[in-house]
N, C-alpha and C. Protein backbone atom coordinates (compact mmCIF):
# COMPACT_ATOMS: atom_id res chain seq x y z
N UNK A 1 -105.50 22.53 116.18
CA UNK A 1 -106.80 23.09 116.59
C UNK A 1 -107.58 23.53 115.37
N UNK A 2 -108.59 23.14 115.24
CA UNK A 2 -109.65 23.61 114.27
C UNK A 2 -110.20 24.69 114.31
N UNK A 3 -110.29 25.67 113.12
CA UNK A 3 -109.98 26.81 113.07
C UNK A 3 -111.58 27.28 112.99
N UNK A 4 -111.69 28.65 114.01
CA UNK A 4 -112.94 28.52 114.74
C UNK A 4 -113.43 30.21 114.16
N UNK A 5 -114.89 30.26 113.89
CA UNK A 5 -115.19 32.01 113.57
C UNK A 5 -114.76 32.68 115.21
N UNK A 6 -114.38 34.19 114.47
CA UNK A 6 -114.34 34.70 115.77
C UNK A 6 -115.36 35.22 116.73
N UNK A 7 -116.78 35.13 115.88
CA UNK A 7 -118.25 35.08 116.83
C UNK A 7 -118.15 33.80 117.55
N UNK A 8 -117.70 32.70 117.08
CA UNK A 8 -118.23 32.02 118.26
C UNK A 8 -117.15 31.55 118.92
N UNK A 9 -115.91 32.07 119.17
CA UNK A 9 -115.76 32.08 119.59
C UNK A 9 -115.66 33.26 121.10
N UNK A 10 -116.18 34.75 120.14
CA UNK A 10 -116.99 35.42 121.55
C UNK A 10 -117.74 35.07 121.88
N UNK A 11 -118.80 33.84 121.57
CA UNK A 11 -119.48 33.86 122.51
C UNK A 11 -119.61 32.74 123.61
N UNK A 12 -119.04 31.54 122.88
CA UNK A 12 -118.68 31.14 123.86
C UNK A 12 -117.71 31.91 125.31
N UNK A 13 -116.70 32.88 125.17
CA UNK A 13 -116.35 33.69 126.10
C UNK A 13 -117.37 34.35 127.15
N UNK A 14 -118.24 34.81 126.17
CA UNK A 14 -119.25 35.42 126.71
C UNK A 14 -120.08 34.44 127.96
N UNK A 15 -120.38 33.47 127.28
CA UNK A 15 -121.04 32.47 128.28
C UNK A 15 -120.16 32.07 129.59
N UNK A 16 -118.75 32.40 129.45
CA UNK A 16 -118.01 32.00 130.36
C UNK A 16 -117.68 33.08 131.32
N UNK A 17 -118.37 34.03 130.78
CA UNK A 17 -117.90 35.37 131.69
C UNK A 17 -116.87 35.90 131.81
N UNK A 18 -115.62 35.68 130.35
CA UNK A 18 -115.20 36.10 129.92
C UNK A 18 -114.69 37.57 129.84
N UNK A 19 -116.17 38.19 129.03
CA UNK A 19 -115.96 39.52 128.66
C UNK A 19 -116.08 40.50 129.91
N UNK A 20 -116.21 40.09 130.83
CA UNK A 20 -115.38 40.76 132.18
C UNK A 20 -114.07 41.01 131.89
N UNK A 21 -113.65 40.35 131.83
CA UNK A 21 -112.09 40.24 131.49
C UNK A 21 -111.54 40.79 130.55
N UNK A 22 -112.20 40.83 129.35
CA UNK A 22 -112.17 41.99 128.32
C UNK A 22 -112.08 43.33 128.91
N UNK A 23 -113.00 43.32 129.51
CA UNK A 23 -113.43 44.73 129.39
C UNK A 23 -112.21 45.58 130.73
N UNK A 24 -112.12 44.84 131.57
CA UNK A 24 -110.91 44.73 132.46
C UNK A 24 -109.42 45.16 131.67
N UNK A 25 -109.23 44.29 130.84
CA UNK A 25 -107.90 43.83 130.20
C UNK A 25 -107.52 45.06 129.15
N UNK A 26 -108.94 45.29 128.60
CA UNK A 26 -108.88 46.68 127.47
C UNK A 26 -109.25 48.40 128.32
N UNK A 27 -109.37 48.67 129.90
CA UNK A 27 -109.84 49.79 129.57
C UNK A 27 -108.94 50.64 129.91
N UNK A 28 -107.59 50.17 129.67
CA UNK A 28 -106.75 51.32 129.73
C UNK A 28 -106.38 52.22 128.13
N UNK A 29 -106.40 51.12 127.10
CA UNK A 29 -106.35 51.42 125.60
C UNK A 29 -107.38 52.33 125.82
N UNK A 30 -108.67 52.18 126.07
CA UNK A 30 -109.79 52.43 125.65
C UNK A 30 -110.01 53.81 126.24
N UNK A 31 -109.22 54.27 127.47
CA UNK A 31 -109.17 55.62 128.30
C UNK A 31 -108.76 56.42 127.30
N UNK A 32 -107.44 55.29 126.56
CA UNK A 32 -106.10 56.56 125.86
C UNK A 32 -106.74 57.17 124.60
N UNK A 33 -107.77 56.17 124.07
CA UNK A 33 -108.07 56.59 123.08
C UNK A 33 -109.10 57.24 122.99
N UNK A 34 -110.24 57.23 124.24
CA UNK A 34 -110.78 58.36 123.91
C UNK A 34 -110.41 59.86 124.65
N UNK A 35 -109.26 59.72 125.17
CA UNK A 35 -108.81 61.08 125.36
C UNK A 35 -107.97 61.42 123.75
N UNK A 36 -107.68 61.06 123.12
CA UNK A 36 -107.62 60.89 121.54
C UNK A 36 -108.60 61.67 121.17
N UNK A 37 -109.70 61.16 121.16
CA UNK A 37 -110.66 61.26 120.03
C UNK A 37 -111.65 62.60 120.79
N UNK A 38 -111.96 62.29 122.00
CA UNK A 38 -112.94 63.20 122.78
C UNK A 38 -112.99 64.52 122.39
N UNK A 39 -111.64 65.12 122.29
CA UNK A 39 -111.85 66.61 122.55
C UNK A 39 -111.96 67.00 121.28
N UNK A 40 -112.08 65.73 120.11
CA UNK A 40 -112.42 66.24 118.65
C UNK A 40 -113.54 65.97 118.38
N UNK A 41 -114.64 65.88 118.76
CA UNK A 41 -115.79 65.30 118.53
C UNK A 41 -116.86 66.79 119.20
N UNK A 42 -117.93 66.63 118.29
CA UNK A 42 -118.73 68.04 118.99
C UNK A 42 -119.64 67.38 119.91
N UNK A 43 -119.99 68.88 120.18
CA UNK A 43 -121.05 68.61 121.52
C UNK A 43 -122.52 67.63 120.68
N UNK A 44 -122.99 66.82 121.93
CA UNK A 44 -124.43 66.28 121.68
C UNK A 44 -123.82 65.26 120.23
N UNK A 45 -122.71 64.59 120.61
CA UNK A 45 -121.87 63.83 119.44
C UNK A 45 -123.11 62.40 118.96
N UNK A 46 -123.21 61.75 118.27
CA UNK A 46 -123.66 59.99 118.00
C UNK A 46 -122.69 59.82 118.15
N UNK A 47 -123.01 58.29 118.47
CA UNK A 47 -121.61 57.12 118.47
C UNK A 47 -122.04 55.25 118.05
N UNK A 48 -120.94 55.40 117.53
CA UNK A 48 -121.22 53.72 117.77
C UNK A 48 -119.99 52.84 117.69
N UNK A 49 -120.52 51.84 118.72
CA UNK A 49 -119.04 51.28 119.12
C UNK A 49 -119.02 49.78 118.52
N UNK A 50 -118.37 49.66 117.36
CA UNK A 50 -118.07 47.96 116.15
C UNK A 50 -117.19 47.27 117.16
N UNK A 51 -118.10 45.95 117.07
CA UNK A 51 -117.53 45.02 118.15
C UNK A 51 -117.79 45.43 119.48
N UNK A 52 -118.76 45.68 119.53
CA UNK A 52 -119.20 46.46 121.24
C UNK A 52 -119.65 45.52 122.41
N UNK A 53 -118.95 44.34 122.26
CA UNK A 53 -119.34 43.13 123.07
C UNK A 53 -120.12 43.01 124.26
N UNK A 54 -119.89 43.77 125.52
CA UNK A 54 -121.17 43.38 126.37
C UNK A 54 -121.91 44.73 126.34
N UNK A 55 -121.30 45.38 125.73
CA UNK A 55 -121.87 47.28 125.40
C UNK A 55 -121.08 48.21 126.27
N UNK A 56 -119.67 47.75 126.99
CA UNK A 56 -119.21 48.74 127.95
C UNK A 56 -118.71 49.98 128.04
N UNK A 57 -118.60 49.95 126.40
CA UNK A 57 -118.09 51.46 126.07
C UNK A 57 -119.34 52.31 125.07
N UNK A 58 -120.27 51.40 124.93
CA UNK A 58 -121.00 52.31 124.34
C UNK A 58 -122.25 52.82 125.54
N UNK A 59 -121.84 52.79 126.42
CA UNK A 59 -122.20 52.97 127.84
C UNK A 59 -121.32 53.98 128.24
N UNK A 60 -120.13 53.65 128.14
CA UNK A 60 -118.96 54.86 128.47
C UNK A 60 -119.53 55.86 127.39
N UNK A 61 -119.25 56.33 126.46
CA UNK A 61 -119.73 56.79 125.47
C UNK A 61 -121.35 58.12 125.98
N UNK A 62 -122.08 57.39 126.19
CA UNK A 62 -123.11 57.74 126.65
C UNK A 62 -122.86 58.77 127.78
N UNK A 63 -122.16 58.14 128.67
CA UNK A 63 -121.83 58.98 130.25
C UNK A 63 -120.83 60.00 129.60
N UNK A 64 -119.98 60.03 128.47
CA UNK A 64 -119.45 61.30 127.99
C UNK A 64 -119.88 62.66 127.10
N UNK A 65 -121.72 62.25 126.93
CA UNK A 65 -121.98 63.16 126.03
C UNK A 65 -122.74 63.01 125.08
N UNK A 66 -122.62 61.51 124.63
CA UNK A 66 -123.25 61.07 123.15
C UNK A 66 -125.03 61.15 123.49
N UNK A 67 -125.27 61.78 122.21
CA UNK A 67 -127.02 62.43 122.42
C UNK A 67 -127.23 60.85 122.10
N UNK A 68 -126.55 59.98 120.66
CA UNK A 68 -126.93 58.88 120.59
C UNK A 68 -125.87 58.09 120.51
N UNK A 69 -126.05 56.82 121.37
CA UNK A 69 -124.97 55.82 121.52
C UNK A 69 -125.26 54.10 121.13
N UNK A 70 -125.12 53.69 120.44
CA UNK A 70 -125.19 52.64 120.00
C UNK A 70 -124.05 50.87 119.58
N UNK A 71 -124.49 50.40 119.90
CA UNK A 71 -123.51 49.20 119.38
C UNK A 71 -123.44 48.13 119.16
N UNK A 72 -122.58 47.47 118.13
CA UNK A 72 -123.27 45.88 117.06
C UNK A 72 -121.80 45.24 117.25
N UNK A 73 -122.56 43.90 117.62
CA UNK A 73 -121.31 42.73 117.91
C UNK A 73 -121.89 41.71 116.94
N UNK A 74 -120.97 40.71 116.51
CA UNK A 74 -121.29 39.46 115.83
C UNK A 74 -121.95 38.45 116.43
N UNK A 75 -121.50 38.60 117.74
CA UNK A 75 -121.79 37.63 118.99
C UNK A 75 -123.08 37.61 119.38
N UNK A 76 -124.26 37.05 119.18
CA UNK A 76 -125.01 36.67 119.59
C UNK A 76 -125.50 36.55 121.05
N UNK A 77 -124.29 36.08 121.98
CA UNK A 77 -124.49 36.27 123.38
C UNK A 77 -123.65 36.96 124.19
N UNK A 78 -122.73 37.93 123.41
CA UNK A 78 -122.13 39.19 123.72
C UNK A 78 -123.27 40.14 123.50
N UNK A 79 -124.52 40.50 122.48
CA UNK A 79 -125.19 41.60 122.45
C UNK A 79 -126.42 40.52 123.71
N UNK A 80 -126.37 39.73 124.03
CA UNK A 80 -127.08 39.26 125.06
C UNK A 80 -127.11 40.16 126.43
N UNK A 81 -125.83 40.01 126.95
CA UNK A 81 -124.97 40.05 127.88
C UNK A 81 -125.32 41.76 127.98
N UNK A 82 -124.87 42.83 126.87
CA UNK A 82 -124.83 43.65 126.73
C UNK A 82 -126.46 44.29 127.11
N UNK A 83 -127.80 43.80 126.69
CA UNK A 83 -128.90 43.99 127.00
C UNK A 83 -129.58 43.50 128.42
N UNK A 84 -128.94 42.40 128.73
CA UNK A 84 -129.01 42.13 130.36
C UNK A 84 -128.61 43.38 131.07
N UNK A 85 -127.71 43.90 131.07
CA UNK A 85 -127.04 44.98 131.62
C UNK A 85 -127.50 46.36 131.50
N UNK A 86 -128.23 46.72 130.26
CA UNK A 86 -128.80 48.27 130.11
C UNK A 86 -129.49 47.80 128.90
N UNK A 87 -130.78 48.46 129.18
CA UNK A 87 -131.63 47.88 128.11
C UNK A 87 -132.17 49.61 127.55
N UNK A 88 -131.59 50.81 127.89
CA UNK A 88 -131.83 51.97 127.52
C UNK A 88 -131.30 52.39 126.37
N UNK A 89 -130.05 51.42 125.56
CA UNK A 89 -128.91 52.11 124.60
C UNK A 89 -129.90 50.75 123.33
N UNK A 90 -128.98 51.22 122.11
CA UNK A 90 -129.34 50.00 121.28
C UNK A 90 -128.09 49.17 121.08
N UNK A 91 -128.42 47.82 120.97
CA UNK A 91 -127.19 46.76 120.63
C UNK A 91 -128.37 46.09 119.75
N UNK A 92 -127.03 45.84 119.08
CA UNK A 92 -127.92 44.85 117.35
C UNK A 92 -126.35 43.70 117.20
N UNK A 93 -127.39 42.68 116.91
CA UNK A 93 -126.74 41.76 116.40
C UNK A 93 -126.36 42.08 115.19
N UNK A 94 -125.12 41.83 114.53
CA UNK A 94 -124.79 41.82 113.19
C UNK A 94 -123.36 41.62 112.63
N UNK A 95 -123.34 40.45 111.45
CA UNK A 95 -122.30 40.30 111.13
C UNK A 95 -121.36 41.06 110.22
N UNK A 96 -120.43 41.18 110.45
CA UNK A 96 -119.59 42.27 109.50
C UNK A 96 -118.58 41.58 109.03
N UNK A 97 -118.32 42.03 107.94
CA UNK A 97 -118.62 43.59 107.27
C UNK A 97 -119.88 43.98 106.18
N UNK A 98 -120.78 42.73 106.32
CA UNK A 98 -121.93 42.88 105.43
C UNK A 98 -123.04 43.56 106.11
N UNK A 99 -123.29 44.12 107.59
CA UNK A 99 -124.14 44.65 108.66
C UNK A 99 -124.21 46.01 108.39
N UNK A 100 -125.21 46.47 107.98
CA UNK A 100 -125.20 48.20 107.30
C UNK A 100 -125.36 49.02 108.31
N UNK A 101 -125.28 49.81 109.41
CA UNK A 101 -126.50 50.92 110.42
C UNK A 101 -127.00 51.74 109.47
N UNK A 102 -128.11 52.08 110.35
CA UNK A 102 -129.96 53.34 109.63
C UNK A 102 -129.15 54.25 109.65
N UNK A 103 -128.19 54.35 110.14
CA UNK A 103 -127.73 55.90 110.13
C UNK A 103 -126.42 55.98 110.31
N UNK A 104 -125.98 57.88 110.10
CA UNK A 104 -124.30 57.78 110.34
C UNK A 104 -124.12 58.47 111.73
N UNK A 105 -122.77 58.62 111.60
CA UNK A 105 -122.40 58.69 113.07
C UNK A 105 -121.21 59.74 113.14
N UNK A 106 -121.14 60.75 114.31
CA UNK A 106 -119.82 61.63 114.51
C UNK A 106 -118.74 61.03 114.81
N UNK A 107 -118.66 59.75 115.45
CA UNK A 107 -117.92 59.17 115.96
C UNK A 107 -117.73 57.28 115.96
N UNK A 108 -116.76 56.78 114.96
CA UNK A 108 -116.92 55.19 115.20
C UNK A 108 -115.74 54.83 115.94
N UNK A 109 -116.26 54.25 117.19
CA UNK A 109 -114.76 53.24 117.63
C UNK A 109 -115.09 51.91 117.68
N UNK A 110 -113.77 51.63 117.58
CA UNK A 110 -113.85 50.17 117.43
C UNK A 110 -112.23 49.77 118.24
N UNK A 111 -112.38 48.79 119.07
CA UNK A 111 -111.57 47.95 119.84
C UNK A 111 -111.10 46.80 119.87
N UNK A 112 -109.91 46.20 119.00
CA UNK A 112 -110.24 44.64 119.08
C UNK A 112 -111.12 43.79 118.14
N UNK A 113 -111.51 44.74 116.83
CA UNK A 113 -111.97 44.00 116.11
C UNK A 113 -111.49 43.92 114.44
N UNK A 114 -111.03 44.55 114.10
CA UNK A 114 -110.65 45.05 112.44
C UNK A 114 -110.22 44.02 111.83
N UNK A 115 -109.05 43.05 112.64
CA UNK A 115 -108.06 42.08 112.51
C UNK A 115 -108.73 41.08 112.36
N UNK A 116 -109.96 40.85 112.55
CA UNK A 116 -111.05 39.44 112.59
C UNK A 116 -111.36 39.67 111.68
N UNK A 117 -111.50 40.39 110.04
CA UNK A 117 -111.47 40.60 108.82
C UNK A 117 -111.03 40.13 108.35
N UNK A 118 -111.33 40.05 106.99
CA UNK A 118 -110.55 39.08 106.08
C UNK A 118 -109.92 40.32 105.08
N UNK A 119 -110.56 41.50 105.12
CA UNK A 119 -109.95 42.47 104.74
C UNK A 119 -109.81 43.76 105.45
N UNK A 120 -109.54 44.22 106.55
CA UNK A 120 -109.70 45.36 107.30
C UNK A 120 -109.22 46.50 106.69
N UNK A 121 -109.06 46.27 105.52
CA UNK A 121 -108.39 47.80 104.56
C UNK A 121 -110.09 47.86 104.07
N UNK A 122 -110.71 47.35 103.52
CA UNK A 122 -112.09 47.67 102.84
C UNK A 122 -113.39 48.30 103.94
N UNK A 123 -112.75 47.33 105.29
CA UNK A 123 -113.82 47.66 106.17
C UNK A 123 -113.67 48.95 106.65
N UNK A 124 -112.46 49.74 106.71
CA UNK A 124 -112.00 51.21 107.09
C UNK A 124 -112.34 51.82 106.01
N UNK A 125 -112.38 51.75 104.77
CA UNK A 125 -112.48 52.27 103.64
C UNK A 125 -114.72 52.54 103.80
N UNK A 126 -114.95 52.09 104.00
CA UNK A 126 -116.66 51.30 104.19
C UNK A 126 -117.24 52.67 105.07
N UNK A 127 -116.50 52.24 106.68
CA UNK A 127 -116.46 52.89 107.55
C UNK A 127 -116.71 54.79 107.39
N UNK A 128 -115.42 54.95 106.54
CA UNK A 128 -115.09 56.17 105.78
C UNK A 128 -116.24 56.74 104.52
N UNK A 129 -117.21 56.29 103.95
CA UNK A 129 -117.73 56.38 103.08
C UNK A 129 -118.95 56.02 103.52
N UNK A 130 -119.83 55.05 104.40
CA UNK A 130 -120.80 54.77 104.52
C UNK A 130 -121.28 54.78 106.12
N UNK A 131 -120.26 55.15 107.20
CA UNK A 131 -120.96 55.04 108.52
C UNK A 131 -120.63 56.38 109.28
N UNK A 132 -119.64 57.06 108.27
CA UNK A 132 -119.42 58.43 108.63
C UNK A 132 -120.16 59.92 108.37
N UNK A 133 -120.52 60.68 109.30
CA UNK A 133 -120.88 62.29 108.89
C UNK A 133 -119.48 62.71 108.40
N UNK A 134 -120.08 64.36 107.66
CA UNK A 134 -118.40 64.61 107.70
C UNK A 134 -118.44 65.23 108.75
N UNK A 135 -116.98 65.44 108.82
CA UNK A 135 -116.08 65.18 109.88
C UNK A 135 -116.38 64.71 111.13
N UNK A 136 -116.38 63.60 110.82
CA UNK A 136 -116.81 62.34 112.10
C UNK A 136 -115.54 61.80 111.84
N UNK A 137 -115.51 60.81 113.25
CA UNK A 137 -114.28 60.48 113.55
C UNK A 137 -114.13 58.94 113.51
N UNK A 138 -112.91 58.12 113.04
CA UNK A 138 -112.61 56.99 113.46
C UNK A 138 -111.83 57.06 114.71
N UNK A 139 -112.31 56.14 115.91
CA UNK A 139 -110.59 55.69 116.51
C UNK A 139 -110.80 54.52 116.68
N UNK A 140 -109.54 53.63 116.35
CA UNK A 140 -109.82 52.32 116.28
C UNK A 140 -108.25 51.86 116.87
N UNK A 141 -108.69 50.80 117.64
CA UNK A 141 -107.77 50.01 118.45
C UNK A 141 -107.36 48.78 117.91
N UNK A 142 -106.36 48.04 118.05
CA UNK A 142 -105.67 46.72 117.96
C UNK A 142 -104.94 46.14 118.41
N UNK A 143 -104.64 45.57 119.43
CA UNK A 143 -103.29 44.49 119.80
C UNK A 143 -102.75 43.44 118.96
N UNK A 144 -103.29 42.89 117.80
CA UNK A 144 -102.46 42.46 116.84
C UNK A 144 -101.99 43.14 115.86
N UNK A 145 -101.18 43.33 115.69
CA UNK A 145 -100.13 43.46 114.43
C UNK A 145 -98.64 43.38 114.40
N UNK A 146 -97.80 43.49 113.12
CA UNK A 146 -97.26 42.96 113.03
C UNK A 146 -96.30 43.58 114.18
N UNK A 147 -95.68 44.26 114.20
CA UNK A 147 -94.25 45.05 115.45
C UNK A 147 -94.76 44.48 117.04
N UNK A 148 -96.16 43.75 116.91
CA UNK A 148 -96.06 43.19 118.03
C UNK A 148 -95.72 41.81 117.91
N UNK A 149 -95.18 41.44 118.45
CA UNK A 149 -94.73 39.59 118.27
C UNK A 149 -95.13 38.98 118.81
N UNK A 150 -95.59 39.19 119.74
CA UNK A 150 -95.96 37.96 120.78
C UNK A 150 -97.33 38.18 120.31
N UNK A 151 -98.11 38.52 119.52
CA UNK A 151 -99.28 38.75 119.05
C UNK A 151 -99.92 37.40 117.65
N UNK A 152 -98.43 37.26 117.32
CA UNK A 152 -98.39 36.75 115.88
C UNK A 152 -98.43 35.50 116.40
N UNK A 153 -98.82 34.93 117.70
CA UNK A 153 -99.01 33.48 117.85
C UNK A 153 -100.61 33.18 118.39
N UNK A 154 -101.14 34.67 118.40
CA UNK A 154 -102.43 34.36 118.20
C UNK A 154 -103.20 33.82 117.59
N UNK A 155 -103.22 33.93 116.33
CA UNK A 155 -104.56 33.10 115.85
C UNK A 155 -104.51 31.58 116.00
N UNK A 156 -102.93 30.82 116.30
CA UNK A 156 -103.05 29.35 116.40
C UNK A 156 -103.15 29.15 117.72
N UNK A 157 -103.14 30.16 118.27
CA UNK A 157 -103.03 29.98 120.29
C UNK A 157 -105.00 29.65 120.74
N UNK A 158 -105.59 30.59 119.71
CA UNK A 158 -106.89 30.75 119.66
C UNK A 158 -107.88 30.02 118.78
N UNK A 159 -107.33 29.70 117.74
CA UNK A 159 -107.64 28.91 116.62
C UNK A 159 -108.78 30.02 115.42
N UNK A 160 -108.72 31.16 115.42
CA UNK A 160 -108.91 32.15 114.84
C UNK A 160 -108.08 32.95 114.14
N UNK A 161 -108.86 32.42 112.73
CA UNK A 161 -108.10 33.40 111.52
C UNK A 161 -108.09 34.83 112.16
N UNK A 162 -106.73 35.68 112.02
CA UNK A 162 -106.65 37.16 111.60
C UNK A 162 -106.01 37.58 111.12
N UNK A 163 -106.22 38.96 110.48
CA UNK A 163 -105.42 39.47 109.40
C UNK A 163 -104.24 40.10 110.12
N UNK A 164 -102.75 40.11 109.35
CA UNK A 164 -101.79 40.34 110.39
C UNK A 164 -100.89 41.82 109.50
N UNK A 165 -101.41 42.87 109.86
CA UNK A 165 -100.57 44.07 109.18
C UNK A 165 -100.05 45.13 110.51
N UNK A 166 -99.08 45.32 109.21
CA UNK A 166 -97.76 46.34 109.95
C UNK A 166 -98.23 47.79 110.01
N UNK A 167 -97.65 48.17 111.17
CA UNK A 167 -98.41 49.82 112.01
C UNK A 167 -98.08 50.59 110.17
N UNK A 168 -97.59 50.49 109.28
CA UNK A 168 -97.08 51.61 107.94
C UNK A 168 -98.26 50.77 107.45
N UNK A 169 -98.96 49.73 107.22
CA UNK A 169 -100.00 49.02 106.75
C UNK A 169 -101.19 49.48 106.89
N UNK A 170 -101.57 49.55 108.34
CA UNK A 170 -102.69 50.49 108.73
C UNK A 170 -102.58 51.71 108.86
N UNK A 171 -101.84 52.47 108.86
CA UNK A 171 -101.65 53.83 108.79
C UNK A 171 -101.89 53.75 107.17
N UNK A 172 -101.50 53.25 106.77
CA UNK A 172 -101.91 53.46 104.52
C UNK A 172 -102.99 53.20 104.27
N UNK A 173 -103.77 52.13 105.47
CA UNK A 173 -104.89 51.76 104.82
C UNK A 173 -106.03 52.82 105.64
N UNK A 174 -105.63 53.74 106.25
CA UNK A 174 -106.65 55.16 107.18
C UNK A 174 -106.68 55.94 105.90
N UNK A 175 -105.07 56.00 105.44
CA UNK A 175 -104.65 57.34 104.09
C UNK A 175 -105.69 56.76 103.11
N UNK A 176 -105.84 55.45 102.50
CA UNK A 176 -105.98 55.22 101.15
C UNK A 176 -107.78 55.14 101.26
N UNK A 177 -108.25 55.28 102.98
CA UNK A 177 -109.57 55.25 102.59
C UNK A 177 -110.41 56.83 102.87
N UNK A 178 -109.22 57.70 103.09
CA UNK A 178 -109.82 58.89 102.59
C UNK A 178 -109.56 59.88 104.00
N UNK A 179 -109.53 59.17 105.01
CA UNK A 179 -109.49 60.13 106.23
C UNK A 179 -108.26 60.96 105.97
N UNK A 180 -109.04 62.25 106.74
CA UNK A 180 -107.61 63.17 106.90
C UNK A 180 -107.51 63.29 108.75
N UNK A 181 -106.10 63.98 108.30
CA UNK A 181 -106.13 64.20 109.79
C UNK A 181 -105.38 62.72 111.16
N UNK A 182 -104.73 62.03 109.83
CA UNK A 182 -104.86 60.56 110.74
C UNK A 182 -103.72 60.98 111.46
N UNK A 183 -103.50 60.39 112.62
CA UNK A 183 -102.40 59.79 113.42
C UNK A 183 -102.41 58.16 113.79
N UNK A 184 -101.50 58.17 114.24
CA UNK A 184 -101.14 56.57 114.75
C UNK A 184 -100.29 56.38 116.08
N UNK A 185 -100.74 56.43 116.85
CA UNK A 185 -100.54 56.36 118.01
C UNK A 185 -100.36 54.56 118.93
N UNK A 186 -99.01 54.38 119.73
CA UNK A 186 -99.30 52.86 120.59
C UNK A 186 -99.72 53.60 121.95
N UNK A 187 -100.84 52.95 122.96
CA UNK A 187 -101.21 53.33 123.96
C UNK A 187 -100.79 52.42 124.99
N UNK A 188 -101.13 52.64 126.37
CA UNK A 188 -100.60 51.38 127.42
C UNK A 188 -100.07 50.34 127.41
N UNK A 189 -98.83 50.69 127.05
CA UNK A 189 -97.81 50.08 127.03
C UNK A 189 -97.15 49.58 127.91
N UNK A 190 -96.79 48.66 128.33
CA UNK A 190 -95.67 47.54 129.23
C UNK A 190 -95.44 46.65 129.08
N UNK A 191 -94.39 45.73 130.00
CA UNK A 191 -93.14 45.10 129.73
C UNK A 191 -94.11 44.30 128.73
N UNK A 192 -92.94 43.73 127.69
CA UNK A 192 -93.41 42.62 127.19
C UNK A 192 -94.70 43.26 125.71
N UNK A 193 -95.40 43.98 126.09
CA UNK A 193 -96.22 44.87 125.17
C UNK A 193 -95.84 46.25 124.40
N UNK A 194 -95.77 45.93 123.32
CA UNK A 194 -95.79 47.50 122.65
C UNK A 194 -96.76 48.52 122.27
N UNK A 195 -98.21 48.25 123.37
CA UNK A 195 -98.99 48.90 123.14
C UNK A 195 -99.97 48.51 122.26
N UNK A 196 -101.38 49.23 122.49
CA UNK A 196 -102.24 48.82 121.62
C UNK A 196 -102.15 50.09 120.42
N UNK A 197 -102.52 49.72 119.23
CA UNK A 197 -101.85 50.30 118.37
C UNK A 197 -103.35 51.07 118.02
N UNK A 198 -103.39 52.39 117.50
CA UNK A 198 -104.59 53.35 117.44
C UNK A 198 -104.58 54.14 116.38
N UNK A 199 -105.55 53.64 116.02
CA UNK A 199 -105.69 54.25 114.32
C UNK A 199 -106.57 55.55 114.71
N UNK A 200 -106.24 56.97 114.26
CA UNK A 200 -107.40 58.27 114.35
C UNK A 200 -107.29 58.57 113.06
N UNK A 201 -108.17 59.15 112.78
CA UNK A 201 -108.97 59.90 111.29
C UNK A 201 -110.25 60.80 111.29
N UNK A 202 -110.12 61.86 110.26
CA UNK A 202 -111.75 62.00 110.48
C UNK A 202 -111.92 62.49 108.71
N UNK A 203 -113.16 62.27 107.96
CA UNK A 203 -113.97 62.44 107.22
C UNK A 203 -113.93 64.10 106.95
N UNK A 204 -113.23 64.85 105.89
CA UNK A 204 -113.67 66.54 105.45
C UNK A 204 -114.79 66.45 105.40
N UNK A 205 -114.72 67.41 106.02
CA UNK A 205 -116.37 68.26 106.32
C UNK A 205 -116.81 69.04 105.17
């Protein structure tokens, strides 16, 4: 199989109606982690959600509080999809890790995307230094890596490069880009799954 970007291949998903199924498939991670992150975040919080494909959590997000909620996919007809649906929040097209936001934020999550990097140690490091207030928060999700196995036949199952690091990998690469405060947490877990793996941090204030 010829090895495909991972924008288009969201968007072709997208066109297929797909990211239903995403959003289905991920919102139990996505509960755990923001009961994670929630009760650390202040009142009247920003947010923005990297890789925010049809916008479902930066919608969730919103219904929890966020004065501002925002979110940028690569996908072209994932931030489509996402503006069909609520045209009150902002979604921006943009490719990363070269895609800057106007502003910073109390809070970045991200779900399902870090691993579509060619370096996800620089993009956390980035994150940490350029999209953060202090003490703003990362929580960031993944189902690939390495302690998961049945994961590691992804990118040829899909035909998408990803980067493949071990839970002591990303936990070094939260430490080495400055957050304190990290944990590492696996969430909804069953048979066959070891959980989606959850990076927390936040930025000294």
């Amino acid at each position: 199989m010829a090895e495909k970007s991972a924008t288009d291949v969201f968007s072709e998903w997208a066109i297929l109606g797909k990211d239903e199924g995403m959003e289905r498939g991920h919102a139990a991670s996505v509960k755990a982690m923001l009961d994670i992150a929630m009760p650390r975040v202040k009142e009247g919080f920003s947010a923005i959600d990297l890789g925010c494909g049809n916008g479902w959590v930066t919608r969730m997000l919103k219904r929890l509080g966020a004065s501002h909620s925002e979110g940028v996919d690569g996908s072209e007809e994932m931030i489509r999809k996402a503006l069909q649906k609520d045209t009150s929040l902002k979604y921006t097209h943009g490719l990363l890790p070269n895609w800057k936001p106007e502003r910073k934020f109390d809070l970045v999550h991200t779900m399902e995307f870090l691993y579509y990097l060619d370096n996800p140690s620089a993009m956390i490091s980035t994150i940490h230094d350029e999209w953060l207030e202090k003490g703003g928060t990362l929580i960031a999700g993944v189902d690939h890596y390495l302690e998961h196995e049945e994961s590691l036949t992804w990118p040829k199952h899909v035909g998408v490069n990803m980067t493949t690091m071990s839970i002591k990998q990303w936990k070094d690469a939260m430490l080495d880009a400055g957050f304190e405060n990290v944990e590492v947490h696996q969430v909804a877990a069953k048979e066959e799954f070891p959980g989606t793996l959850v990076l927390f941090g936040q930025v000294a204030i």
